[in-house]
PDB file of N, CA and C in Angstrom:
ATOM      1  N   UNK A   1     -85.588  87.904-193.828  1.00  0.00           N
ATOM      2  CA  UNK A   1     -86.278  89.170-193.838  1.00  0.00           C
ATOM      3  C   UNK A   1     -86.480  89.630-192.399  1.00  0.00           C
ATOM      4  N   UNK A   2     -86.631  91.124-192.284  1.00  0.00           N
ATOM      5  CA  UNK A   2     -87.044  91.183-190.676  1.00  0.00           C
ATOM      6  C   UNK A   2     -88.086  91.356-190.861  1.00  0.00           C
ATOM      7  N   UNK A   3     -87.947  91.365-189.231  1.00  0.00           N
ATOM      8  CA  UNK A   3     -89.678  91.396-188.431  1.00  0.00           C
ATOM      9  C   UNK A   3     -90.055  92.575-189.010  1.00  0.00           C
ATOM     10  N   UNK A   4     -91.395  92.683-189.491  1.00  0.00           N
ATOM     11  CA  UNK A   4     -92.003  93.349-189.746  1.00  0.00           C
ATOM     12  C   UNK A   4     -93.093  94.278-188.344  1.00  0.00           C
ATOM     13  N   UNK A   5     -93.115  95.495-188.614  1.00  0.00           N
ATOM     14  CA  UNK A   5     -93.079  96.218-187.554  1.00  0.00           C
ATOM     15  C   UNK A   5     -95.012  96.695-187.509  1.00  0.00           C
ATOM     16  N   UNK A   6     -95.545  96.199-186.590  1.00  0.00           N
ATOM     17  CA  UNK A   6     -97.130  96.150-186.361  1.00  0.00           C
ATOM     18  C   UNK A   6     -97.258  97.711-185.972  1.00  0.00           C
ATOM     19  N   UNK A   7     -98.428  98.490-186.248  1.00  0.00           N
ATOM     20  CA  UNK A   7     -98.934  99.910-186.294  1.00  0.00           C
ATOM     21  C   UNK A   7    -100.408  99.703-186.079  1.00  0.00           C
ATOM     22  N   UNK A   8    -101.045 101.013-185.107  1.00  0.00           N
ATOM     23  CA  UNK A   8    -102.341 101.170-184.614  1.00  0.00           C
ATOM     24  C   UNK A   8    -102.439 102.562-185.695  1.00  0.00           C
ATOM     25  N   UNK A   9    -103.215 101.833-186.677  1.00  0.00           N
ATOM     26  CA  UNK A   9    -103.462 103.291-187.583  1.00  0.00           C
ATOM     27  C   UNK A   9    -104.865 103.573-187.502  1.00  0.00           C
ATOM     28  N   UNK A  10    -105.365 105.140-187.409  1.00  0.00           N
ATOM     29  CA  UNK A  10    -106.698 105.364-187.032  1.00  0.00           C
ATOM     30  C   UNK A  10    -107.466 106.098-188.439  1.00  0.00           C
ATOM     31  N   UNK A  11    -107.966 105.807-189.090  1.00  0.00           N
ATOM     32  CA  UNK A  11    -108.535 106.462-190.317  1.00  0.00           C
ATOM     33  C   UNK A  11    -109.680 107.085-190.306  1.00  0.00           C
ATOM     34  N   UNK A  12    -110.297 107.845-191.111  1.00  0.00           N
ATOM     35  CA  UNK A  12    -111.131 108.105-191.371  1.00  0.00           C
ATOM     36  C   UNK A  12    -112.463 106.960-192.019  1.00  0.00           C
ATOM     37  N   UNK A  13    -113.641 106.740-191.486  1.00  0.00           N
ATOM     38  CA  UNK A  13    -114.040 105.055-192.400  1.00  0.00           C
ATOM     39  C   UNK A  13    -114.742 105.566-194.012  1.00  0.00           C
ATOM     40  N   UNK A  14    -114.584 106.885-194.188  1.00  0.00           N
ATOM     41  CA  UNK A  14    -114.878 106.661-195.665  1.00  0.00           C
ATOM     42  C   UNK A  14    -113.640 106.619-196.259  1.00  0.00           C
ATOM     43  N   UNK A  15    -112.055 107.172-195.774  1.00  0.00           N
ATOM     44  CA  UNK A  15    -110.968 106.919-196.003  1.00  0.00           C
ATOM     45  C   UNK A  15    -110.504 105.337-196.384  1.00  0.00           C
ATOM     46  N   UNK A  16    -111.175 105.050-194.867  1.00  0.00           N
ATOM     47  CA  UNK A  16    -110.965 103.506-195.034  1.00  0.00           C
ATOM     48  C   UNK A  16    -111.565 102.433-196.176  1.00  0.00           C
ATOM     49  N   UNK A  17    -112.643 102.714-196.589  1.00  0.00           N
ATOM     50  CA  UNK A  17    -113.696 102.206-197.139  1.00  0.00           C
ATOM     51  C   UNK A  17    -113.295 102.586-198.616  1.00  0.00           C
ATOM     52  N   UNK A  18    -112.655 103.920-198.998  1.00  0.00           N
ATOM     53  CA  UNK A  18    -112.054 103.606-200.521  1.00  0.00           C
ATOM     54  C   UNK A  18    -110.823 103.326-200.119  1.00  0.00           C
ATOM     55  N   UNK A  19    -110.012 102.756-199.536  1.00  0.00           N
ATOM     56  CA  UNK A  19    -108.821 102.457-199.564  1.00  0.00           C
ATOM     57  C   UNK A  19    -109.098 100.515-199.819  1.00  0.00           C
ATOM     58  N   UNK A  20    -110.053  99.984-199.173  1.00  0.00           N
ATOM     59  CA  UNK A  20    -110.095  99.012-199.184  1.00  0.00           C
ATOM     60  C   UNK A  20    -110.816  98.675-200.435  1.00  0.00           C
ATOM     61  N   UNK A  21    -111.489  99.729-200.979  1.00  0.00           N
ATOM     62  CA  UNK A  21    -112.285  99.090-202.524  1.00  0.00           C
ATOM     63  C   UNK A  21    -111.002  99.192-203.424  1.00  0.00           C
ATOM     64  N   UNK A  22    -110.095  99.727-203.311  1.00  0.00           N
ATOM     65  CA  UNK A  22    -108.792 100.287-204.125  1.00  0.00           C
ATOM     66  C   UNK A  22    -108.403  99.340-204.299  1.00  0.00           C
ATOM     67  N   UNK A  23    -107.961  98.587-203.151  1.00  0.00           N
ATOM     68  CA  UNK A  23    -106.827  97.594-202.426  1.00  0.00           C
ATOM     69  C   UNK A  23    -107.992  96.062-202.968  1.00  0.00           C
ATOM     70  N   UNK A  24    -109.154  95.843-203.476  1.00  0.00           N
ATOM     71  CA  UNK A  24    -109.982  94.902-204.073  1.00  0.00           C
ATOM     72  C   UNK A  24    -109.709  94.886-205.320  1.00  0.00           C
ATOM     73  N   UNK A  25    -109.948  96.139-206.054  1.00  0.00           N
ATOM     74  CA  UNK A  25    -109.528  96.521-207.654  1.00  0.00           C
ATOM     75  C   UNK A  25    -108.007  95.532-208.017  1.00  0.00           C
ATOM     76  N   UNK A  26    -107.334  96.176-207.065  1.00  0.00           N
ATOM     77  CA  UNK A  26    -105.481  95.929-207.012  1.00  0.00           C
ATOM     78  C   UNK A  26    -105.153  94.346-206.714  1.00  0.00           C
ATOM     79  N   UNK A  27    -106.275  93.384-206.142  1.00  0.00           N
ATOM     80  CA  UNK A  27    -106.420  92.486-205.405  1.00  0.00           C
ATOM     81  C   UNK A  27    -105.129  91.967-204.507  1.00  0.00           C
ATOM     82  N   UNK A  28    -105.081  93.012-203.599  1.00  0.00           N
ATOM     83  CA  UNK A  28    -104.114  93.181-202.400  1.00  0.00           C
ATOM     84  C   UNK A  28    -105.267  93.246-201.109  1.00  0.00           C
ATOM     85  N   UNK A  29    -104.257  93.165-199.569  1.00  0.00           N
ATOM     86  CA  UNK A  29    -105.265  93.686-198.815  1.00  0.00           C
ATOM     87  C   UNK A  29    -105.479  95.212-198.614  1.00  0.00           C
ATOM     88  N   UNK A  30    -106.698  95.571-197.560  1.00  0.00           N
ATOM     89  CA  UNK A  30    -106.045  96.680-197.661  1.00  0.00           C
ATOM     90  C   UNK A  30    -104.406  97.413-196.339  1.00  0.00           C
ATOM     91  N   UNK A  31    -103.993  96.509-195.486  1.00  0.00           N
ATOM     92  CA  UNK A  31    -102.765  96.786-194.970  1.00  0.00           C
ATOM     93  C   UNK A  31    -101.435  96.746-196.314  1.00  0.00           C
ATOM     94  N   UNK A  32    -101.918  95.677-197.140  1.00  0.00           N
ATOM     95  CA  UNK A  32    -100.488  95.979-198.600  1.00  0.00           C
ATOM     96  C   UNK A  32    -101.045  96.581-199.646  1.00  0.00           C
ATOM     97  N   UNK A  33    -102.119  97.440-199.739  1.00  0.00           N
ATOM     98  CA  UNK A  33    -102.413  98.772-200.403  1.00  0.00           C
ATOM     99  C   UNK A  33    -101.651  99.834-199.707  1.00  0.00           C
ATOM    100  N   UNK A  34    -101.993  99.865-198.174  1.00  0.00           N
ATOM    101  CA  UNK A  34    -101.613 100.765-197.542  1.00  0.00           C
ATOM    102  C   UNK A  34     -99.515 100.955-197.778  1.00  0.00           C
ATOM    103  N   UNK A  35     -99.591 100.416-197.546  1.00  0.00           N
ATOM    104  CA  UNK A  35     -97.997  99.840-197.518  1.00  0.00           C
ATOM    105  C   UNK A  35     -97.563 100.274-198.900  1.00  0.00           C
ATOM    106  N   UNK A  36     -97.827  99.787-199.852  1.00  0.00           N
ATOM    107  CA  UNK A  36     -97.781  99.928-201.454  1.00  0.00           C
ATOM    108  C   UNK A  36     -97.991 101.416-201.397  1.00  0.00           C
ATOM    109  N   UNK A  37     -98.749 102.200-201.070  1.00  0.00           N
ATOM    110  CA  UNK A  37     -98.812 103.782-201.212  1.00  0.00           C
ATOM    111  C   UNK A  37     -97.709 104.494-200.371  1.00  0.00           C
ATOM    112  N   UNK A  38     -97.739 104.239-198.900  1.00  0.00           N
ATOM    113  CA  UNK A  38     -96.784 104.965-198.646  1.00  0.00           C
ATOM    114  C   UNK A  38     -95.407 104.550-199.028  1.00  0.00           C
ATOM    115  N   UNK A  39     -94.962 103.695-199.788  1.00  0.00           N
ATOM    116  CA  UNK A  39     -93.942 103.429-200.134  1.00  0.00           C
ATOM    117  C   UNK A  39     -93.599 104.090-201.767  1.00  0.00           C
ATOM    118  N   UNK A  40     -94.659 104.369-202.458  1.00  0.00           N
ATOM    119  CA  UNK A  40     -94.847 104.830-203.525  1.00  0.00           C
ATOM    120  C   UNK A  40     -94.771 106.549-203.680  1.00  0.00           C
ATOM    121  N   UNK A  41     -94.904 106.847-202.431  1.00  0.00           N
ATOM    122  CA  UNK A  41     -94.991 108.141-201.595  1.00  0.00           C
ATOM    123  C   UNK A  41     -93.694 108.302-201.341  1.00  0.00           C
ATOM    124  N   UNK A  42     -93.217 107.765-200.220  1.00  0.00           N
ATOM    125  CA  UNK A  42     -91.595 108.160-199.428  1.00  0.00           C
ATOM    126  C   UNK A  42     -90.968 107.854-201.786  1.00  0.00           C
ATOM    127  N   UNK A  43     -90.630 107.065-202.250  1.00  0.00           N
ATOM    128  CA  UNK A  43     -90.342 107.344-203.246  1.00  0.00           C
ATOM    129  C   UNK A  43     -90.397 108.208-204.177  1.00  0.00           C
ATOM    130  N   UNK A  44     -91.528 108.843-204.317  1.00  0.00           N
ATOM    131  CA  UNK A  44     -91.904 109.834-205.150  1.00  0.00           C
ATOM    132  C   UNK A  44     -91.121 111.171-204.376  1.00  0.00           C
ATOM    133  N   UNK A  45     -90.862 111.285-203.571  1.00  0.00           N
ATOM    134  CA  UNK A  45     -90.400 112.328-202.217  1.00  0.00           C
ATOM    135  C   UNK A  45     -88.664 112.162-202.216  1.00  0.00           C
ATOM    136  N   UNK A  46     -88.485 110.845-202.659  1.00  0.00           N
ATOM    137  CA  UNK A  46     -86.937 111.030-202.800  1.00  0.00           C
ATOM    138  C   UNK A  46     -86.618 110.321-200.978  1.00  0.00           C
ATOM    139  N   UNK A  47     -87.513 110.262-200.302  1.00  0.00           N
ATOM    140  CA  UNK A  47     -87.189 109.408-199.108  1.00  0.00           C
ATOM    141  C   UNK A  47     -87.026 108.150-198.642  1.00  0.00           C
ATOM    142  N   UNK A  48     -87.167 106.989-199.653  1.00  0.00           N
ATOM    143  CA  UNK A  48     -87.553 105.840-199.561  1.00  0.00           C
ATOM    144  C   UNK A  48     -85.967 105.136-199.338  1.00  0.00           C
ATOM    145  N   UNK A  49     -85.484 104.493-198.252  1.00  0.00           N
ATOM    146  CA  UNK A  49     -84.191 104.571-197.962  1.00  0.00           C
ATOM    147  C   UNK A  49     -83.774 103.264-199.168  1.00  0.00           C
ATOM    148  N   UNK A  50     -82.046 103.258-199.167  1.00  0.00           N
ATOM    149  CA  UNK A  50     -82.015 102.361-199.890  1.00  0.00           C
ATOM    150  C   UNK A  50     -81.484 100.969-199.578  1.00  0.00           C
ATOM    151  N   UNK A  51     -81.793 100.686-198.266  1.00  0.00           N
ATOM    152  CA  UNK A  51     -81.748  99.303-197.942  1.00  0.00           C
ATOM    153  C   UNK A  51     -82.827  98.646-197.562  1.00  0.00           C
ATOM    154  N   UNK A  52     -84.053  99.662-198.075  1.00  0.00           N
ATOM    155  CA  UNK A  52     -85.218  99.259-197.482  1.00  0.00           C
ATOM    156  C   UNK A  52     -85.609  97.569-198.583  1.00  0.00           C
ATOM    157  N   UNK A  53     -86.350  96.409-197.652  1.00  0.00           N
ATOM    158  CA  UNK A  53     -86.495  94.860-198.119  1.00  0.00           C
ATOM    159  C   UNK A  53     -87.281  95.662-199.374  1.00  0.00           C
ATOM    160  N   UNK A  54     -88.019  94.407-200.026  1.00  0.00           N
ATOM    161  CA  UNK A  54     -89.132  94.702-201.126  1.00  0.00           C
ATOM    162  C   UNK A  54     -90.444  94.469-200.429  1.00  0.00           C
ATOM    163  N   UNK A  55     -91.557  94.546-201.393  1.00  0.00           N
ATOM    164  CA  UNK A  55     -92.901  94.127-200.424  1.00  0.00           C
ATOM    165  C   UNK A  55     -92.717  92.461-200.364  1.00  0.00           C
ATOM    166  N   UNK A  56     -93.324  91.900-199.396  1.00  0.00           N
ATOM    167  CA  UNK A  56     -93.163  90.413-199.315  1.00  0.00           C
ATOM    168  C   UNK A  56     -94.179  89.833-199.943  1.00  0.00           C
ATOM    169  N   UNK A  57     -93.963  88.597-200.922  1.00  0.00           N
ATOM    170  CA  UNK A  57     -94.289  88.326-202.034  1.00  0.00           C
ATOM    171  C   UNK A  57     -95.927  87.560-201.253  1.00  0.00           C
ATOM    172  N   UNK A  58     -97.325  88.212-202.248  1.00  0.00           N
ATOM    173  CA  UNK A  58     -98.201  87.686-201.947  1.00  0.00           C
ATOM    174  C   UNK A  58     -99.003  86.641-202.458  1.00  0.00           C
ATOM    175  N   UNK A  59    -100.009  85.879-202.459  1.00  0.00           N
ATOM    176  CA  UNK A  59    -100.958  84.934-203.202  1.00  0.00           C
ATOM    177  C   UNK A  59    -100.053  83.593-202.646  1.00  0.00           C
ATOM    178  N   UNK A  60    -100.313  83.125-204.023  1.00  0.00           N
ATOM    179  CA  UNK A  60    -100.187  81.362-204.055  1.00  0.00           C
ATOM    180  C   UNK A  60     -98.553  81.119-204.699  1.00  0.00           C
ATOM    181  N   UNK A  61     -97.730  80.977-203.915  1.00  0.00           N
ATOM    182  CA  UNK A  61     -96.764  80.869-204.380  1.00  0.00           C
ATOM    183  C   UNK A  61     -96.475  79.643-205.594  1.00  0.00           C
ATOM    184  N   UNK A  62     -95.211  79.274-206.484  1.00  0.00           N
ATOM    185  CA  UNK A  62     -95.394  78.795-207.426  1.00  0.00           C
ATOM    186  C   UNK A  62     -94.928  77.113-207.050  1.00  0.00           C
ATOM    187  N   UNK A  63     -95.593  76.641-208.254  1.00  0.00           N
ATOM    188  CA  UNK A  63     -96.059  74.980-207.851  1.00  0.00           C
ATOM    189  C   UNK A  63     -94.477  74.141-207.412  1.00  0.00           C
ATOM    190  N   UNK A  64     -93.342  74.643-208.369  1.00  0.00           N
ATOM    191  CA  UNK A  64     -92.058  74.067-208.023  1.00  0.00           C
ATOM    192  C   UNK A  64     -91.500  75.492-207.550  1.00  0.00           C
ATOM    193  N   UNK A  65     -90.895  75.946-205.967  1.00  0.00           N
ATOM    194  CA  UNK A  65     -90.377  77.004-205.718  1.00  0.00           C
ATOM    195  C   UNK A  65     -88.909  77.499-206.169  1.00  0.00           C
ATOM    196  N   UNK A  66     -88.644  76.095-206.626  1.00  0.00           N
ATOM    197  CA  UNK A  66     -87.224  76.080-207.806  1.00  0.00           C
ATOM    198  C   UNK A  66     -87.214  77.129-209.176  1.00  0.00           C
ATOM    199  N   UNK A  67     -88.501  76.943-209.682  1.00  0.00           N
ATOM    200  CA  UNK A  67     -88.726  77.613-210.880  1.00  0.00           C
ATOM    201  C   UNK A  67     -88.779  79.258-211.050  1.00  0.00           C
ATOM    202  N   UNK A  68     -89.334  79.929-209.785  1.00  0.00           N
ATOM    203  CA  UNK A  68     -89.910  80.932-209.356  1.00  0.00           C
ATOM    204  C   UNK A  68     -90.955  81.098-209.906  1.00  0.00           C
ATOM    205  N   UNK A  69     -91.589  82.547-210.401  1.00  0.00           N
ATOM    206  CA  UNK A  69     -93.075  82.538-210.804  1.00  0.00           C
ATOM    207  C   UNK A  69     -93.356  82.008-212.015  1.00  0.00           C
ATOM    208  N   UNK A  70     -94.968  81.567-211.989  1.00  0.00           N
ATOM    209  CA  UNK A  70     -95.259  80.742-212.365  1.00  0.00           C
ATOM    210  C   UNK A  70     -95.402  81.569-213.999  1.00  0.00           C
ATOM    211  N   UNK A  71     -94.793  80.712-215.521  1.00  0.00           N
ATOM    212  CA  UNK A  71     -95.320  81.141-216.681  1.00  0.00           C
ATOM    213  C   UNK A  71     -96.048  80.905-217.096  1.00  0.00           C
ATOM    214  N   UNK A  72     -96.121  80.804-218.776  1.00  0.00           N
ATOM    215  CA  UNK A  72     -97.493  80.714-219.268  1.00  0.00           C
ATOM    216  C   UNK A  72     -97.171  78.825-219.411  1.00  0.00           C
ATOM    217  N   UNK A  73     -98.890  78.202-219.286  1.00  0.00           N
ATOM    218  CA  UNK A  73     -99.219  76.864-219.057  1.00  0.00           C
ATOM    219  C   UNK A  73     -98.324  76.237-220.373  1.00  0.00           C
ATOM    220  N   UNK A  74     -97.850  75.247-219.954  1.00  0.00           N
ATOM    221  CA  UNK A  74     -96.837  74.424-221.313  1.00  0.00           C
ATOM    222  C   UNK A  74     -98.078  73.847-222.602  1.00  0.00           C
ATOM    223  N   UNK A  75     -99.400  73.481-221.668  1.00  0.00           N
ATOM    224  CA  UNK A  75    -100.430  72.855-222.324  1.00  0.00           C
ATOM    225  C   UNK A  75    -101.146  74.227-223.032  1.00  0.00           C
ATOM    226  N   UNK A  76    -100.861  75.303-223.062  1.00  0.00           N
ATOM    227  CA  UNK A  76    -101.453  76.132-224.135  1.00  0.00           C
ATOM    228  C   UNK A  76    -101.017  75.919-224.974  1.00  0.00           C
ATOM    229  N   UNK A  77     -99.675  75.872-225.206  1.00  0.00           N
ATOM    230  CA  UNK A  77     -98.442  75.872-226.193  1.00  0.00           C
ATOM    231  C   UNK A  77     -99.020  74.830-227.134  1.00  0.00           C
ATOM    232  N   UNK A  78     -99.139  73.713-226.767  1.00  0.00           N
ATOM    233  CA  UNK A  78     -99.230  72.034-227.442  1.00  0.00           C
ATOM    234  C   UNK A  78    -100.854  71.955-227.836  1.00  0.00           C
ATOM    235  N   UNK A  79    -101.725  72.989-227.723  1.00  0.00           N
ATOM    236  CA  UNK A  79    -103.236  73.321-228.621  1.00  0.00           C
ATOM    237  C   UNK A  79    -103.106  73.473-229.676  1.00  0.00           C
ATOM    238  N   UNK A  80    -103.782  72.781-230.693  1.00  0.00           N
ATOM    239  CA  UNK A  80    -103.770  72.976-232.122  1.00  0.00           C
ATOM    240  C   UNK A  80    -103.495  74.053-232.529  1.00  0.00           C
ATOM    241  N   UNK A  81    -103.765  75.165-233.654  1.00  0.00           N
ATOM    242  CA  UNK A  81    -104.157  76.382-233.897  1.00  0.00           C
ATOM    243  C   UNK A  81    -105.694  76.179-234.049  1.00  0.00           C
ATOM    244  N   UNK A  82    -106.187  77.229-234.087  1.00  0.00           N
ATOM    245  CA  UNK A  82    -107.911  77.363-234.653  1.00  0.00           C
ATOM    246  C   UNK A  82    -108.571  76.564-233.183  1.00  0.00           C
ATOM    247  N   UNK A  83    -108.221  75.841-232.623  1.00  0.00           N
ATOM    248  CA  UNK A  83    -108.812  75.458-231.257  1.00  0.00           C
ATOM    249  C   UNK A  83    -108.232  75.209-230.657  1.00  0.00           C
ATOM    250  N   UNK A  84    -109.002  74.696-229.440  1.00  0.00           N
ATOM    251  CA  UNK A  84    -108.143  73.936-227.884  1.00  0.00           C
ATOM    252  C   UNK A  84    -108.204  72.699-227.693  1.00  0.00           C
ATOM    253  N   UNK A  85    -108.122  72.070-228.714  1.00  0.00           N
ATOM    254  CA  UNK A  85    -107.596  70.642-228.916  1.00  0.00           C
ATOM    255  C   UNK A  85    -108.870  69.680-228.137  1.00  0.00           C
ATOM    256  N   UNK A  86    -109.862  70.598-228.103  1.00  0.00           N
ATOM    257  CA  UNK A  86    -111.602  69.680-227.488  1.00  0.00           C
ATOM    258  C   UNK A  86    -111.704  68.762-228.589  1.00  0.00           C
ATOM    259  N   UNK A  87    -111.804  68.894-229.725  1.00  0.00           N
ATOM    260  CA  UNK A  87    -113.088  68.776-231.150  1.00  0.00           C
ATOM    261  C   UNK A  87    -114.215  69.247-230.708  1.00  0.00           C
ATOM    262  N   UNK A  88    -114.879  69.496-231.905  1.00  0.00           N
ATOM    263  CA  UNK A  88    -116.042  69.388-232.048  1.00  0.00           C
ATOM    264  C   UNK A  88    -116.349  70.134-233.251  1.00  0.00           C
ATOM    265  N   UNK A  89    -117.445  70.753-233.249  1.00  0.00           N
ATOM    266  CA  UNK A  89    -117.126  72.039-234.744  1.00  0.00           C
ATOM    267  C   UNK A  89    -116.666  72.513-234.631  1.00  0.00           C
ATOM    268  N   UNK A  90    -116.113  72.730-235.783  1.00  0.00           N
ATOM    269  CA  UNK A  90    -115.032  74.201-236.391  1.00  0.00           C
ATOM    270  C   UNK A  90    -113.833  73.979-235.608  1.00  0.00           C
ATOM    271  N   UNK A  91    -113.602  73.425-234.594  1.00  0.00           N
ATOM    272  CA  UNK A  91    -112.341  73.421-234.179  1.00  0.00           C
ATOM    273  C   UNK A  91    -110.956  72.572-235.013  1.00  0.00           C
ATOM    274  N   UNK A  92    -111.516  71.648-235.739  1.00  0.00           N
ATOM    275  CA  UNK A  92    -110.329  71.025-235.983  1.00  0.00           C
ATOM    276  C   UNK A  92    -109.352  70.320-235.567  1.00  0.00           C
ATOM    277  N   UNK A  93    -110.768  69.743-234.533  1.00  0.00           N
ATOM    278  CA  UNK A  93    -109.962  68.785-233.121  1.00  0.00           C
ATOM    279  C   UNK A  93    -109.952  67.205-233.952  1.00  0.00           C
ATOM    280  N   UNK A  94    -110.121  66.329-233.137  1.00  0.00           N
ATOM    281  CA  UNK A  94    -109.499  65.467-233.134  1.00  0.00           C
ATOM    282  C   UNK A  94    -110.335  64.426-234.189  1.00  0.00           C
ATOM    283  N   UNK A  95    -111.618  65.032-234.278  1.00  0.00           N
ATOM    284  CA  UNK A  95    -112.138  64.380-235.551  1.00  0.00           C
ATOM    285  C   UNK A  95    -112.158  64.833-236.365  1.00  0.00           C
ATOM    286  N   UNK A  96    -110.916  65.557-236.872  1.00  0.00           N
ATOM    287  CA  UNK A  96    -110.348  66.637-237.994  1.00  0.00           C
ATOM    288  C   UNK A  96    -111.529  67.208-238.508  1.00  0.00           C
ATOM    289  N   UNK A  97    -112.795  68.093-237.680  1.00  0.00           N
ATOM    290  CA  UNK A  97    -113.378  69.121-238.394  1.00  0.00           C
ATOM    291  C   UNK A  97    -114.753  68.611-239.080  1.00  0.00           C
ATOM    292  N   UNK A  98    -114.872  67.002-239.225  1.00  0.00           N
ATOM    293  CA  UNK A  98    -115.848  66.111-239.918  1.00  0.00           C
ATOM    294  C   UNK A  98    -117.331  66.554-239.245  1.00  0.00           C
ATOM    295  N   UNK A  99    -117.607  67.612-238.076  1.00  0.00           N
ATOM    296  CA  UNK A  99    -118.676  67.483-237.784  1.00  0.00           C
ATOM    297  C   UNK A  99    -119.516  68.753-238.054  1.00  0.00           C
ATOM    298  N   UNK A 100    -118.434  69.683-238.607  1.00  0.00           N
ATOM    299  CA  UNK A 100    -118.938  70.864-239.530  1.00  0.00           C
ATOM    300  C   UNK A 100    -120.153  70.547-239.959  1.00  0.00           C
ATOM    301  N   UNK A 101    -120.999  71.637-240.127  1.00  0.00           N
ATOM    302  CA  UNK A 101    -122.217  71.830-240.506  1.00  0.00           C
ATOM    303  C   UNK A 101    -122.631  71.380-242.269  1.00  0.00           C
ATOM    304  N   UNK A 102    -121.294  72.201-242.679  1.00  0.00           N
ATOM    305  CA  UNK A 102    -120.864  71.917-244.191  1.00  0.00           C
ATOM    306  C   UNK A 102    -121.383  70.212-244.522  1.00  0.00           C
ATOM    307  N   UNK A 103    -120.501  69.311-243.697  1.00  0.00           N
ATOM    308  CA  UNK A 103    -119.726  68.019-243.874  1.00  0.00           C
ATOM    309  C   UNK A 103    -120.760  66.970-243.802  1.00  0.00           C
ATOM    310  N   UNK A 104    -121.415  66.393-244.528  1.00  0.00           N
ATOM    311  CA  UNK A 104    -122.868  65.215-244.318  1.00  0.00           C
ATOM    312  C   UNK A 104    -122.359  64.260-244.973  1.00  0.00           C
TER     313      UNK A 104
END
């Protein structure tokens, strides 16, 4: 990827101040809010060139980088139905349900 190119941007601070509650909502910062709009902008405008990179990928990258992003947990899958494989009441865990209120 290239170097990414550093900017002295001067805002307005109530500008600033909803850009950064935006960019909290979005849970980005607010420099890849900023980024994310004007890019959403030059696009909408028909200017957004077409060799331009993508945004560079943020958070916690995934546990094997072989796999790419991360899916849904394998251990949801393998939960009973009707619960999450705890026991207790009503779930139908592992003391098949015996502690129901019903059950004396």
């Amino acid at each position: 990827m290239a170097e990414r190119k550093n900017i002295l941007l001067r805002l307005d601070p109530a500008v600033h101040d909803a850009l950064a509650r935006w960019a909290a909502d979005e849970l980005r910062s607010t420099t890849a809010q900023i980024e994310f709009l004007l890019r959403q902008g030059l696009a909408q405008a028909g200017r957004l060139p077409r060799d331009v990179g993508g945004l560079p990928r943020r958070g916690r990258p995934p546990k094997n980088p072989a796999d790419g992003p991360a899916g849904p947990d394998p251990a949801d899958a393998a939960a009973p139905a009707g619960g999450h494989g705890i026991g207790g009441p009503g779930t139908g865990g592992p003391d098949g349900g015996k502690n129901d209120a019903g059950d004396a």
